[in-house]
Protein backbone atom coordinates (compact mmCIF):
# COMPACT_ATOMS: atom_id res chain seq x y z
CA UNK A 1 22.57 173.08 68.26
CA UNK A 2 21.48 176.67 67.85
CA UNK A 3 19.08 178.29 70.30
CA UNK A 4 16.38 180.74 70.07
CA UNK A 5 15.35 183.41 73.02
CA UNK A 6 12.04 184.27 73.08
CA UNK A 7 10.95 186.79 75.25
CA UNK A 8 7.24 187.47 75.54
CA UNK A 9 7.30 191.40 76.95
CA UNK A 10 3.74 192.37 79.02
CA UNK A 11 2.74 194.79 81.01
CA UNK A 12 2.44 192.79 83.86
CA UNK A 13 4.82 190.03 83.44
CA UNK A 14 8.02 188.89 81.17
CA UNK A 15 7.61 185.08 79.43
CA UNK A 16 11.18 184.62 78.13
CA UNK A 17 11.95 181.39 76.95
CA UNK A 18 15.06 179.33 75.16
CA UNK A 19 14.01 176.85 72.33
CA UNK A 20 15.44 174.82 69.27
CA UNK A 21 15.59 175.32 65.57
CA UNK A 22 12.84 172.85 65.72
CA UNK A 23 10.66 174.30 68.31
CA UNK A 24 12.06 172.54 71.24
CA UNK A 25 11.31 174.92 74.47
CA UNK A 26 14.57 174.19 76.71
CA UNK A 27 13.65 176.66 79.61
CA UNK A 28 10.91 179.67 80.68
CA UNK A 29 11.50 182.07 83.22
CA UNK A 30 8.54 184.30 83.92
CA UNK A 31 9.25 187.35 85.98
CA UNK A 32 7.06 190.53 87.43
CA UNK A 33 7.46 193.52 85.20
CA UNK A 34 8.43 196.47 87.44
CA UNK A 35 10.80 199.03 85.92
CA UNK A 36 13.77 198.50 83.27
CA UNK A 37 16.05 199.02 85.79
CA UNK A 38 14.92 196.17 88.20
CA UNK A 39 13.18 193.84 84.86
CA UNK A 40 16.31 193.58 82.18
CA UNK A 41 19.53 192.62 84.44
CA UNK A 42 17.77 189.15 84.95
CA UNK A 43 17.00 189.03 81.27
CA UNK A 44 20.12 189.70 80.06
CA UNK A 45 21.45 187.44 82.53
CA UNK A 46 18.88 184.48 81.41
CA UNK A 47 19.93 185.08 77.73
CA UNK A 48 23.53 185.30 78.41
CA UNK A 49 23.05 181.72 80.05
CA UNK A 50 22.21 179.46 77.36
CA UNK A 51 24.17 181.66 74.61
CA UNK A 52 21.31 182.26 72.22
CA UNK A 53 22.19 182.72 68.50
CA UNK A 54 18.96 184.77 68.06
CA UNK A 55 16.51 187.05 69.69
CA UNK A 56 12.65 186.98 69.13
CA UNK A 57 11.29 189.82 71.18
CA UNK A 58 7.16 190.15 71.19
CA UNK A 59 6.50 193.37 73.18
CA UNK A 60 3.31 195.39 75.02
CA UNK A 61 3.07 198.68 72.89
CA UNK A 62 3.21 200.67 71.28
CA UNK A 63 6.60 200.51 70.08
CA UNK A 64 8.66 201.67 67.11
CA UNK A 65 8.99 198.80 64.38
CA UNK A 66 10.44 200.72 61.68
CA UNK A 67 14.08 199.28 61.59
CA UNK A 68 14.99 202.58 59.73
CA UNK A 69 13.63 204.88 62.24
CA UNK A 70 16.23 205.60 65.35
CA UNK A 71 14.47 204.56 68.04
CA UNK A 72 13.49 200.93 66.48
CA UNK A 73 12.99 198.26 68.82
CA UNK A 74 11.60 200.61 71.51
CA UNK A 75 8.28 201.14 73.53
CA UNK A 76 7.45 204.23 72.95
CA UNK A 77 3.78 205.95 74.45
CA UNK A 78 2.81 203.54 76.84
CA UNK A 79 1.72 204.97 80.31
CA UNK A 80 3.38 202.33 82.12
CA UNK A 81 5.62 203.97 84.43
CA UNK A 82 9.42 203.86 83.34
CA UNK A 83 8.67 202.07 80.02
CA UNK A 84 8.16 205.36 77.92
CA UNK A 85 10.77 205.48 75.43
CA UNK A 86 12.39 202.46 76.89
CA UNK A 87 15.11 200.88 74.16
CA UNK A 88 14.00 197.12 74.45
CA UNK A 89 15.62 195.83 72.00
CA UNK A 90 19.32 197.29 72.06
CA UNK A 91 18.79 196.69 76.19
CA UNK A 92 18.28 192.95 75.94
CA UNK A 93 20.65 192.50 72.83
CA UNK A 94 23.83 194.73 74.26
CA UNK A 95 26.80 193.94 72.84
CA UNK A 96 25.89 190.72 71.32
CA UNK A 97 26.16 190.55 67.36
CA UNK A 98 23.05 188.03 66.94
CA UNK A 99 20.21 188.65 65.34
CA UNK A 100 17.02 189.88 66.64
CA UNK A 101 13.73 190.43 65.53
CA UNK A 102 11.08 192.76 67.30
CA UNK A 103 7.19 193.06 66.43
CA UNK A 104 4.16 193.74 69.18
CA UNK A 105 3.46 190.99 71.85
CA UNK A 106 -0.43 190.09 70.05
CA UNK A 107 1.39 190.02 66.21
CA UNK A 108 3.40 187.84 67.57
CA UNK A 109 0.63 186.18 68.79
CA UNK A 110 -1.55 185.94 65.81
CA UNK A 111 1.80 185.22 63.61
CA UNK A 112 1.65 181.46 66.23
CA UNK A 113 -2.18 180.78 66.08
CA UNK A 114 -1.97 181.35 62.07
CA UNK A 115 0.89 178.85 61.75
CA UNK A 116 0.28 177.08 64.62
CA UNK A 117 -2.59 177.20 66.77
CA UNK A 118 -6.25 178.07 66.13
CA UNK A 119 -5.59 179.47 62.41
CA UNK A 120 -3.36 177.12 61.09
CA UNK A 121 -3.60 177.25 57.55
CA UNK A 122 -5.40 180.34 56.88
CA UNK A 123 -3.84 183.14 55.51
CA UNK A 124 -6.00 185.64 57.02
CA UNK A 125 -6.56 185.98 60.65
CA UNK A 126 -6.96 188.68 63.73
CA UNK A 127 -5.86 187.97 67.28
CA UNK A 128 -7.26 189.96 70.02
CA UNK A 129 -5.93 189.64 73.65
CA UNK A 130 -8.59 191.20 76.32
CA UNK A 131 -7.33 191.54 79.69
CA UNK A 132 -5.45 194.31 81.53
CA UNK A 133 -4.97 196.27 78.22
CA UNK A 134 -6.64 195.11 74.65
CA UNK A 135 -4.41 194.73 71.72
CA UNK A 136 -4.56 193.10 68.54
CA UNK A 137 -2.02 191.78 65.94
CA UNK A 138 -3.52 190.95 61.79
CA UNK A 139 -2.20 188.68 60.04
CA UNK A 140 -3.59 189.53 56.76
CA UNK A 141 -1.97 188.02 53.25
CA UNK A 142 -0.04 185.15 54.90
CA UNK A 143 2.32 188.48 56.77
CA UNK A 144 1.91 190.16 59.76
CA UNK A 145 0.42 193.95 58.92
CA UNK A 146 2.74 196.85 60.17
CA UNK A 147 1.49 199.72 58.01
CA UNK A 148 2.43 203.30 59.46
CA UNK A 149 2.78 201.84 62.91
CA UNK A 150 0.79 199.35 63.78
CA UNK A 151 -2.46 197.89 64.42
CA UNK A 152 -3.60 199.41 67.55
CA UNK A 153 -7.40 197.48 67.93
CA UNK A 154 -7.67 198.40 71.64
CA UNK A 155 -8.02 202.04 70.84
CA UNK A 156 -10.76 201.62 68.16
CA UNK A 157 -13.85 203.87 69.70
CA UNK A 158 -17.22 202.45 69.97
CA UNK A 159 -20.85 203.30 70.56
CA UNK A 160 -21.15 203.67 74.23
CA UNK A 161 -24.18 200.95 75.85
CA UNK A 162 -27.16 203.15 76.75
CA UNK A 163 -27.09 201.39 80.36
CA UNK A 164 -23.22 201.79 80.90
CA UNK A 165 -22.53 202.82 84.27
CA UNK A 166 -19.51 204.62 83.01
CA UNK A 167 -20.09 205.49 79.34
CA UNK A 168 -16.84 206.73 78.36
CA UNK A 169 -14.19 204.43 80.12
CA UNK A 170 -11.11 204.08 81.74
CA UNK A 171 -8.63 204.93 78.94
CA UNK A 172 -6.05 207.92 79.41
CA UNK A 173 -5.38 208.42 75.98
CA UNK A 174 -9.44 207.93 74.41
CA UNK A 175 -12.95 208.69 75.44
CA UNK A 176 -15.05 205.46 74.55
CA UNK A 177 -12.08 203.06 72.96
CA UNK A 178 -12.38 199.16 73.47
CA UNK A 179 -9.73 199.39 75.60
CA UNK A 180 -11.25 201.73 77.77
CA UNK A 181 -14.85 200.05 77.97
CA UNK A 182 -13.76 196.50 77.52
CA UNK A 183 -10.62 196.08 79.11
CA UNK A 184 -10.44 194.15 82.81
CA UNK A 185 -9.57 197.63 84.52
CA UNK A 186 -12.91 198.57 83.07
CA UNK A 187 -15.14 196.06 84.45
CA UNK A 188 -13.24 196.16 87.56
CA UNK A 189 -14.04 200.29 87.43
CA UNK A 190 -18.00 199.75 87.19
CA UNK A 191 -18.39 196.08 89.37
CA UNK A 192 -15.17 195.80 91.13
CA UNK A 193 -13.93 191.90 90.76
CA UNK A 194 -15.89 189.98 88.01
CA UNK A 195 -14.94 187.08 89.20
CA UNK A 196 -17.50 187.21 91.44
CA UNK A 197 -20.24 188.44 89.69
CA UNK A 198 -22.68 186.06 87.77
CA UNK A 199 -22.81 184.86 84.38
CA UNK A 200 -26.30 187.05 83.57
CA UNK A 201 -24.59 190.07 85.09
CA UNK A 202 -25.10 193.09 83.25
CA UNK A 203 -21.17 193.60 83.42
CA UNK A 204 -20.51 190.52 80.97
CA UNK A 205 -23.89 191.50 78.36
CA UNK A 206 -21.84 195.04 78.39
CA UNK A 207 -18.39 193.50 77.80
CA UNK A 208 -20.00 191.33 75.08
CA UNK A 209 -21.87 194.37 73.34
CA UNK A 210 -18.72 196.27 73.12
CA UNK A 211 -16.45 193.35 72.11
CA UNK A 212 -19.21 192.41 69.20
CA UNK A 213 -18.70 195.73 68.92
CA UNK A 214 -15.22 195.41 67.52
CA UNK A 215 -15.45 192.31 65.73
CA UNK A 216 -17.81 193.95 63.37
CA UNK A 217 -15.59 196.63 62.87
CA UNK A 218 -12.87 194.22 62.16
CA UNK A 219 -14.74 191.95 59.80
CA UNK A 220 -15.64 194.91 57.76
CA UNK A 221 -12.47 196.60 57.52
CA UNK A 222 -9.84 193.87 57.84
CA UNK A 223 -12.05 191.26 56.67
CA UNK A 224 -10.49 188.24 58.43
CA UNK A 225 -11.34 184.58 58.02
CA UNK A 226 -11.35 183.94 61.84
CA UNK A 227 -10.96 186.49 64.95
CA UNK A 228 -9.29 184.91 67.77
CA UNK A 229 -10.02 186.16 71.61
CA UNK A 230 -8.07 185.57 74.10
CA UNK A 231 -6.67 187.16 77.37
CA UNK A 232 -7.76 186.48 80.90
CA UNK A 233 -10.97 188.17 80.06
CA UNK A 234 -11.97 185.83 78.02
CA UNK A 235 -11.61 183.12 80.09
CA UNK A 236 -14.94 183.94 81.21
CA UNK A 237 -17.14 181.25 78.62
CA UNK A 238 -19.97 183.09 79.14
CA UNK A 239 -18.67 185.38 76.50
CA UNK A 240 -18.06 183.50 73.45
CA UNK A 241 -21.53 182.82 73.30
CA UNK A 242 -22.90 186.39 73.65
CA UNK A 243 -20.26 187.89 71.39
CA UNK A 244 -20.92 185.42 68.53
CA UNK A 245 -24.51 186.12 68.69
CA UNK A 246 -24.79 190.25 69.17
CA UNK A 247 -21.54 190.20 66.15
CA UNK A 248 -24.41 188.27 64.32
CA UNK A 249 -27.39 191.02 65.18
CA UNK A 250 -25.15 193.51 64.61
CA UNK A 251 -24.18 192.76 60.91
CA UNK A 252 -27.78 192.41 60.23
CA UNK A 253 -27.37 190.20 57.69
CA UNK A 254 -24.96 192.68 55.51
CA UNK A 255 -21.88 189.98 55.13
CA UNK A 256 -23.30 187.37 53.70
CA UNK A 257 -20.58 184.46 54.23
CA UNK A 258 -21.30 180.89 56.19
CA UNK A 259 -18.37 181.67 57.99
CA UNK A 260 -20.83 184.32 59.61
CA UNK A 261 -24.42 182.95 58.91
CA UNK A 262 -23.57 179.37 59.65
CA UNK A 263 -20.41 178.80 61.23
CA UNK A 264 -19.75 181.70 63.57
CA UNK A 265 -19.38 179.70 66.78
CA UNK A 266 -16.12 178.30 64.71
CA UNK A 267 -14.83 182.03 63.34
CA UNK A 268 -14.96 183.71 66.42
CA UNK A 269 -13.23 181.63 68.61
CA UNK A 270 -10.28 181.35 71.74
CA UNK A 271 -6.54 180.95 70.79
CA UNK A 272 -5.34 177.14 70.68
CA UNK A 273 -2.23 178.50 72.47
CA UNK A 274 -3.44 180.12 75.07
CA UNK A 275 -1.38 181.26 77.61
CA UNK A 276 1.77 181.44 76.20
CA UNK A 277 0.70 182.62 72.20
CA UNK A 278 3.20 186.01 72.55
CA UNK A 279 5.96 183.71 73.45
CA UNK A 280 5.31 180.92 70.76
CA UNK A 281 5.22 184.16 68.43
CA UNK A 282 8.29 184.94 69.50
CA UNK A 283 10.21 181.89 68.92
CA UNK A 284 8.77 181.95 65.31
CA UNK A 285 9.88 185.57 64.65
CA UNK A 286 13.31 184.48 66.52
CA UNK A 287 13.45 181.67 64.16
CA UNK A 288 12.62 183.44 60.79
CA UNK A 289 15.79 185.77 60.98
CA UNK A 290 17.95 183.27 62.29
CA UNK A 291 17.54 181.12 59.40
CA UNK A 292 17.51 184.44 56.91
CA UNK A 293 20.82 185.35 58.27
């Protein structure tokens, strides 16, 4: 029987897991993500256990997916401390001649909604995780889209809310990006804990503004046949509804598809996979150059 590692690579925690050809999951280890020095021994060491044959690895960005470029299969300009530059890939695979494959931890994620989850059977789809950071993968043509990098959603910049609190966000990189205005750092800037707040709070009618926001942007430049939200975030159901309907105002009628006009509480919707999409994404990209090899 030939195994698959998974690994599942966020900023806040590592999902690895071990499954079969078929899908199987065998084992999951989840573990904190402080620095590479303290994060990959027990990787390796999980890895090394069951003897996997090949290596899916969905990763927080940005990283380098060009498998000509030298530092392929590495995070490269994230701000989390000790990641910068960090070798990922060649860390977790050392010596072992198996084959590995290495994308971002949300195309990953919409690669296992498209063939598995909430998108199953479209070829044309956008995942968007909102949480501690926003990212999103496209899955555009039946393929995951890579392009000169790759996407990078979160960093999109938007029309600051006239009653914003704090108009141009918590980003370090971008004045006014989703990321920085939508992200849960962000609400946790202007309200402290949402949890806490209400479900008429002005924090969530911002959050929804500025995530409508970004599904417009998406539907007219990527032109998807669902957008898929998820992230802790969204776990807040208050959303859905208020997204779906200011995406709605927002278009002003210019896209003129049921999907939009009709059916938009089933195009904008939460993943079917939810928590663990990044790691199902994994095993699938694990899986796809196993069996090419």
């Amino acid at each position: 029987m030939r195994k698959i590692g998974a690994l599942e690579a966020g900023g806040t925690k590592m999902v690895l897991g071990i499954f079969t050809e078929a899908g199987e999951e065998l084992d999951r280890l989840t573990l904190p993500t402080l620095t590479p020095d303290e994060t990959i021994p027990s990787m390796r060491v999980f890895f090394d256990q069951h003897a996997v044959d090949a290596l899916g690895i969905a990763s927080f960005g940005p990283v380098s997916l060009d498998p000509a470029a030298p530092d392929y299969g590495s995070v490269t300009s994230t701000p989390k401390p000790g990641w910068r530059d960090y070798p990922l890939l060649s860390a977790l695979r050392g010596e072992r001649a198996i084959p590995c494959a290495f994308d971002t931890d949300v195309n990953a994620a919409a690669l296992a909604e498209a063939e598995m989850g909430a998108a199953k059977g479209l070829t044309d789809a956008v995942y968007v995780t909102v949480g501690t950071g926003i990212g999103g993968g496209i899955f555009s043509g039946g393929m995951l889209v890579h392009g000169l990098l790759h996407p990078e959603i979160g960093h999109m910049l938007l029309r600051p809310h006239p009653d914003d609190p704090n108009p141009h966000g918590v980003c370090p990189y971008h004045d006014g990006c989703v990321e920085g205005l939508a992200s849960g750092p962000a609400l946790g800037a202007r309200f402290g804990d949402a949890k806490n707040l209400p479900d008429d709070h002005l924090a969530f009618m911002l959050e929804a503004d500025y995530l409508a926001q970004m599904c417009v942007n998406l539907i007219l430049t990527v032109s998807p046949k669902m957008i898929i939200l998820g992230g802790g975030v969204m776990q807040r159901s208050v959303l859905f509804p208020l997204i779906r309907a200011r995406t709605v105002e927002l278009l002003n009628g210019y896209v003129q598809s049921p999907a939009i006009l009709k059916h938009i509480d089933e195009y904008i919707v939460p993943p079917a996979l939810y928590p663990i999409s990044g790691l199902w994404g994994a095993y699938l990209l694990g899986k796809k150059v196993l069996q090419e090899q």
